[in-house]
N, C-alpha and C. Protein backbone atom coordinates (compact mmCIF):
# COMPACT_ATOMS: atom_id res chain seq x y z
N UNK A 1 -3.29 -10.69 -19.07
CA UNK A 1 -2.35 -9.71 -18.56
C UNK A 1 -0.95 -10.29 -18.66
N UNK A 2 -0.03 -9.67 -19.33
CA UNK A 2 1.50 -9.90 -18.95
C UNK A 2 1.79 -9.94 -17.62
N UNK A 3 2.88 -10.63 -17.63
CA UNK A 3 3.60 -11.27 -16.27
C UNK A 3 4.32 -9.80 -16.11
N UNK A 4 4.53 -8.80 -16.76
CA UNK A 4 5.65 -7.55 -16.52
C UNK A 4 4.69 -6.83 -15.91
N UNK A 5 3.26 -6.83 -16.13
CA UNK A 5 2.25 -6.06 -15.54
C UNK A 5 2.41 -6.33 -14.41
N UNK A 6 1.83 -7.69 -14.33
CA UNK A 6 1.67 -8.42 -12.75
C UNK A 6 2.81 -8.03 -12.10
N UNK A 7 4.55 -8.05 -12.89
CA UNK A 7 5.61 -7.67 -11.65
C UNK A 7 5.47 -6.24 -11.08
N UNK A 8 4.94 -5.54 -12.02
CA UNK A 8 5.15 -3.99 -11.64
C UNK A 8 4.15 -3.39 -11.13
N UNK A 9 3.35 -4.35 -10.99
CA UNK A 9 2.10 -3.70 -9.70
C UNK A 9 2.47 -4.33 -8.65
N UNK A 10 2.96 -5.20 -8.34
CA UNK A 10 3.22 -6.76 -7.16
C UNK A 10 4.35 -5.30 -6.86
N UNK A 11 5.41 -4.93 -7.75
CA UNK A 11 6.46 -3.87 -7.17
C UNK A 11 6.12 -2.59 -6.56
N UNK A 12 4.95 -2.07 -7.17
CA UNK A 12 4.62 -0.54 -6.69
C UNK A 12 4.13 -1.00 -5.14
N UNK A 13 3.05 -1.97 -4.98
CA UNK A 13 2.69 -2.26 -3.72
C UNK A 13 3.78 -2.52 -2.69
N UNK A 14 5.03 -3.49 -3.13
CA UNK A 14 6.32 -3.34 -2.26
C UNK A 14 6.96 -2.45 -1.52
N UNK A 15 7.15 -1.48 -3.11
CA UNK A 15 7.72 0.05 -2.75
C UNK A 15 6.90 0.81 -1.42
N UNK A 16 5.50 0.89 -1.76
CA UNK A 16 4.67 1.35 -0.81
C UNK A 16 5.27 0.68 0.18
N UNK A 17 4.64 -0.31 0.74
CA UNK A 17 5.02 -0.63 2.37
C UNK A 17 6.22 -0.62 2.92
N UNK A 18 7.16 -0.50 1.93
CA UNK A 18 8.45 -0.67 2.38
C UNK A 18 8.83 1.22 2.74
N UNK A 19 8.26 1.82 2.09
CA UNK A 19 8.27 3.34 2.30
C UNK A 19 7.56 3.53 3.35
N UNK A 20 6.58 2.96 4.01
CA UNK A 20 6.09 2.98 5.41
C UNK A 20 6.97 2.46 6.33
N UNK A 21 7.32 1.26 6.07
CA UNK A 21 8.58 0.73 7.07
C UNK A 21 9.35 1.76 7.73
N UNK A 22 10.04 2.56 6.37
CA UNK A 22 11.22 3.43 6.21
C UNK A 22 10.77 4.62 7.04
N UNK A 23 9.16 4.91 6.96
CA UNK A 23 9.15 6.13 7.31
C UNK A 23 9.36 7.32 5.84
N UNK A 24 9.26 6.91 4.59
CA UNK A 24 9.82 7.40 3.85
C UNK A 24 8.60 8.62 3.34
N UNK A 25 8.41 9.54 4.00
CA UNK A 25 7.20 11.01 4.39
C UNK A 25 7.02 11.53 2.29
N UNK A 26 7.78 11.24 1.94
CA UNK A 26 7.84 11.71 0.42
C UNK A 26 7.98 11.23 -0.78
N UNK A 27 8.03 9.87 -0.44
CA UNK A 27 7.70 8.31 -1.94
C UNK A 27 6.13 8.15 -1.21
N UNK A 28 5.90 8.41 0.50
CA UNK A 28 4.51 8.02 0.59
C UNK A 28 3.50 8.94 0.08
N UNK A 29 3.97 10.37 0.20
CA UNK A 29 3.09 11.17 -0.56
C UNK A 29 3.31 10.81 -2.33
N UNK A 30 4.12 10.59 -2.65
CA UNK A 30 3.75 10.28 -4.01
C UNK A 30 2.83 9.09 -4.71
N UNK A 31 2.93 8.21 -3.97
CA UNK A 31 2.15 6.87 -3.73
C UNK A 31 0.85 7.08 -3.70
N UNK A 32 0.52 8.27 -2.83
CA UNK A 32 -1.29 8.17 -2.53
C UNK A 32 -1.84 9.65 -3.33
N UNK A 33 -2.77 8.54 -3.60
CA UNK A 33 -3.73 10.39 -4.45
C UNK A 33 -4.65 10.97 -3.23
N UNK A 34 -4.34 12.16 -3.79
CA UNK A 34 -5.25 13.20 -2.97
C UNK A 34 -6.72 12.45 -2.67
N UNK A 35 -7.03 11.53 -3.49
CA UNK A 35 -8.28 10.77 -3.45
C UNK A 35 -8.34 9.85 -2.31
N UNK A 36 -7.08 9.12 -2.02
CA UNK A 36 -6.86 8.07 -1.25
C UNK A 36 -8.19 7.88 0.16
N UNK A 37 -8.20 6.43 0.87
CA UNK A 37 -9.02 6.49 1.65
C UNK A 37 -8.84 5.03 2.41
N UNK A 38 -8.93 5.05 3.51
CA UNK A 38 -8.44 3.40 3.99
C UNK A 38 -9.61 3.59 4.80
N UNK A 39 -10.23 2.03 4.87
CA UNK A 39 -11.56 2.05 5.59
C UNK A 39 -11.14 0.63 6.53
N UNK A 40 -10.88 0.98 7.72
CA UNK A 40 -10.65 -0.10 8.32
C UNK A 40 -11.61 -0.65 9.53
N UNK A 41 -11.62 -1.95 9.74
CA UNK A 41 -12.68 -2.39 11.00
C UNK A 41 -12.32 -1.89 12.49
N UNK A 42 -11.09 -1.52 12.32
CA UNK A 42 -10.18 -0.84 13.90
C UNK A 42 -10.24 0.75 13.55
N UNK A 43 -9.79 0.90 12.27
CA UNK A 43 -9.60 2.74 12.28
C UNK A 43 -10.85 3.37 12.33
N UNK A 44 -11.56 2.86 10.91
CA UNK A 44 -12.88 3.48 10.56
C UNK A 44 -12.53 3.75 8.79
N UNK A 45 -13.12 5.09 8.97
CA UNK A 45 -12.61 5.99 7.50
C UNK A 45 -11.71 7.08 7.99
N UNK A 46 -10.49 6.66 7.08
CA UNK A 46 -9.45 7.31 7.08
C UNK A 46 -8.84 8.20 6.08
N UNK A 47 -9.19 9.44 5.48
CA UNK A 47 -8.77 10.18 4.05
C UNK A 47 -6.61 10.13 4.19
N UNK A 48 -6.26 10.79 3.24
CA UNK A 48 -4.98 10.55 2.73
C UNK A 48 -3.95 11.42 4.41
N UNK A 49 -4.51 12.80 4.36
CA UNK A 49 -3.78 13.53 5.14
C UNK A 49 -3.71 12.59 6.55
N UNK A 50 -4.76 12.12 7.09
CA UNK A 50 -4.75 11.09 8.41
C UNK A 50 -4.05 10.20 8.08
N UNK A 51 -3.62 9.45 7.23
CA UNK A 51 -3.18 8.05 7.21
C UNK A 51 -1.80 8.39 6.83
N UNK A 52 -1.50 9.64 6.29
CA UNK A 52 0.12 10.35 6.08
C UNK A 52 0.81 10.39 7.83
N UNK A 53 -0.65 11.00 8.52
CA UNK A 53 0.07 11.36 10.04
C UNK A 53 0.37 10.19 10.81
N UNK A 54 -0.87 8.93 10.31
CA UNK A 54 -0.27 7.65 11.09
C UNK A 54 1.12 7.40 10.54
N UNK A 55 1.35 7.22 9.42
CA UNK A 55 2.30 6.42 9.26
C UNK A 55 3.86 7.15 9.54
N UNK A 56 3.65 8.46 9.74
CA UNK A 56 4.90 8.78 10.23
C UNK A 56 4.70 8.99 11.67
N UNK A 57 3.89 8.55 12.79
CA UNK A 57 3.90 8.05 13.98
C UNK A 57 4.79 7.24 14.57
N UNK A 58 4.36 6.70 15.32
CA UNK A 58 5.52 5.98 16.45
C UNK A 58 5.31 4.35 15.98
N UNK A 59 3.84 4.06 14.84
CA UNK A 59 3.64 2.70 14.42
C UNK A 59 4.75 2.23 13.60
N UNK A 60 5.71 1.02 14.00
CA UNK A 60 6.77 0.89 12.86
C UNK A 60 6.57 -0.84 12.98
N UNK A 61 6.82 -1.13 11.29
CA UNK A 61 6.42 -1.92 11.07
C UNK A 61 7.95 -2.58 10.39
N UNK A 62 8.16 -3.94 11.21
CA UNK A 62 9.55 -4.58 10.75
C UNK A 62 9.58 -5.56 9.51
N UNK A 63 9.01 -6.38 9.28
CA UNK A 63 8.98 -7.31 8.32
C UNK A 63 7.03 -6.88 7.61
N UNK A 64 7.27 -6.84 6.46
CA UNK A 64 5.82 -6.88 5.84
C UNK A 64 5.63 -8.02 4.76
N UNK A 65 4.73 -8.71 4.07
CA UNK A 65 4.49 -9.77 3.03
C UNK A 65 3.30 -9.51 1.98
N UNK A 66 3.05 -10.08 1.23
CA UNK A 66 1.71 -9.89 0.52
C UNK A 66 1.70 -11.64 -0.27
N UNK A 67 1.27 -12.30 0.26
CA UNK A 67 0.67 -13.64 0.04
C UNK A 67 -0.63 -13.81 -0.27
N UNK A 68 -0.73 -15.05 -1.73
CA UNK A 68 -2.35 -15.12 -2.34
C UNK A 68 -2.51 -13.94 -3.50
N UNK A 69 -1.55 -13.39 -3.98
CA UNK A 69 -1.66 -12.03 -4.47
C UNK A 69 -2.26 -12.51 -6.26
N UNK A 70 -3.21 -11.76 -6.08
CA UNK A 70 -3.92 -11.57 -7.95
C UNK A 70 -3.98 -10.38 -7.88
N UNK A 71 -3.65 -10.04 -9.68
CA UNK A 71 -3.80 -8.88 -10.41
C UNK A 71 -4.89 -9.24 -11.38
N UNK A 72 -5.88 -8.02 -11.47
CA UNK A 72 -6.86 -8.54 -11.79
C UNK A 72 -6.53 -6.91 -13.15
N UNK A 73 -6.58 -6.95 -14.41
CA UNK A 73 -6.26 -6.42 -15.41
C UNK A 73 -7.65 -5.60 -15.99
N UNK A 74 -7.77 -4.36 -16.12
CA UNK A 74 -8.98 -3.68 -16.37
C UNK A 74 -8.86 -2.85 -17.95
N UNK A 75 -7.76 -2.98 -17.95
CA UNK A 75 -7.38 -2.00 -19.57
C UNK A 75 -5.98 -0.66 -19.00
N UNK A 76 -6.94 0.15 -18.68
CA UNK A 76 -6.40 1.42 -18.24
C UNK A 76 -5.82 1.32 -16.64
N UNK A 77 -6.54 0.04 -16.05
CA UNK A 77 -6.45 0.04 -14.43
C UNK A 77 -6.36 -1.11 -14.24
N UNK A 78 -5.54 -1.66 -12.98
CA UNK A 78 -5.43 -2.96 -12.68
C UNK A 78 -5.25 -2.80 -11.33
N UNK A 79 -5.86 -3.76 -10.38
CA UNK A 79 -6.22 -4.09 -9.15
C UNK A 79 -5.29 -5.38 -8.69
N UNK A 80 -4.59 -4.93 -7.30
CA UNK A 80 -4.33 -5.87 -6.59
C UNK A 80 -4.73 -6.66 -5.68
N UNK A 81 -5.24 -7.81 -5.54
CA UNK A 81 -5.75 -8.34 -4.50
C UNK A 81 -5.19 -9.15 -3.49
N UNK A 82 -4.69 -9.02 -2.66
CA UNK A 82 -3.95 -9.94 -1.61
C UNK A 82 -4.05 -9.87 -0.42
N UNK A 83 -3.51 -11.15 0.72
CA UNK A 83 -3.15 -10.84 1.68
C UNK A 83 -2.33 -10.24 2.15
N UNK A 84 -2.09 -9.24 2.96
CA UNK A 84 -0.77 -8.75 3.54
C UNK A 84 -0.71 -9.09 4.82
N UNK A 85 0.28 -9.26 5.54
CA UNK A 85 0.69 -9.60 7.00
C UNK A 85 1.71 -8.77 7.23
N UNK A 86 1.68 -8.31 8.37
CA UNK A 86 2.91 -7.74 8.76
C UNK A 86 3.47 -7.95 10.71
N UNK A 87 4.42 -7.10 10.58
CA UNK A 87 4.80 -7.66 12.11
C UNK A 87 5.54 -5.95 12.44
N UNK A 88 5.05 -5.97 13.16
CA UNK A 88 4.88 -4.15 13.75
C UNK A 88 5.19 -4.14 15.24
């Protein structure tokens, strides 16, 4: 995989959280597909429209990171794998 790959997925994931930070209701809908789905050990299963309503909630998140990060290169698709931390 090119290193321009690796920057511009390492960037879309940025953009994302940083559009949660912001509160930003309309880069986040563009960000998630109608498919979307977050499965968490605290939430549960979460589809796109629920996780649109959290994030423009009262949860605000000040500093975010993504440390340990691999891009793992599929052809058509490429996967990010990392830690994220944040401070909310």
């Amino acid at each position: 995989m090119s290193e321009s790959v690796r920057d511009e997925i390492v960037a879309l994931a940025n953009g994302w959280m940083d559009a949660v930070r912001r509160r930003d209701m309309a880069a986040l809908e563009r960000f998630l597909g109608e498919e979307y789905v977050l499965i968490s050990g605290r939430l549960g299963r979460m589809g796109r429209s629920g996780w649109l309503a959290n994030a423009s909630g009262p949860y605000a998140i000040r500093e975010f990171s993504y440390d340990d990060v691999r891009v793992l290169d599929y052809g058509d698709v490429a996967i990010m794998d990392a830690r994220y931390s944040q401070q909310a």
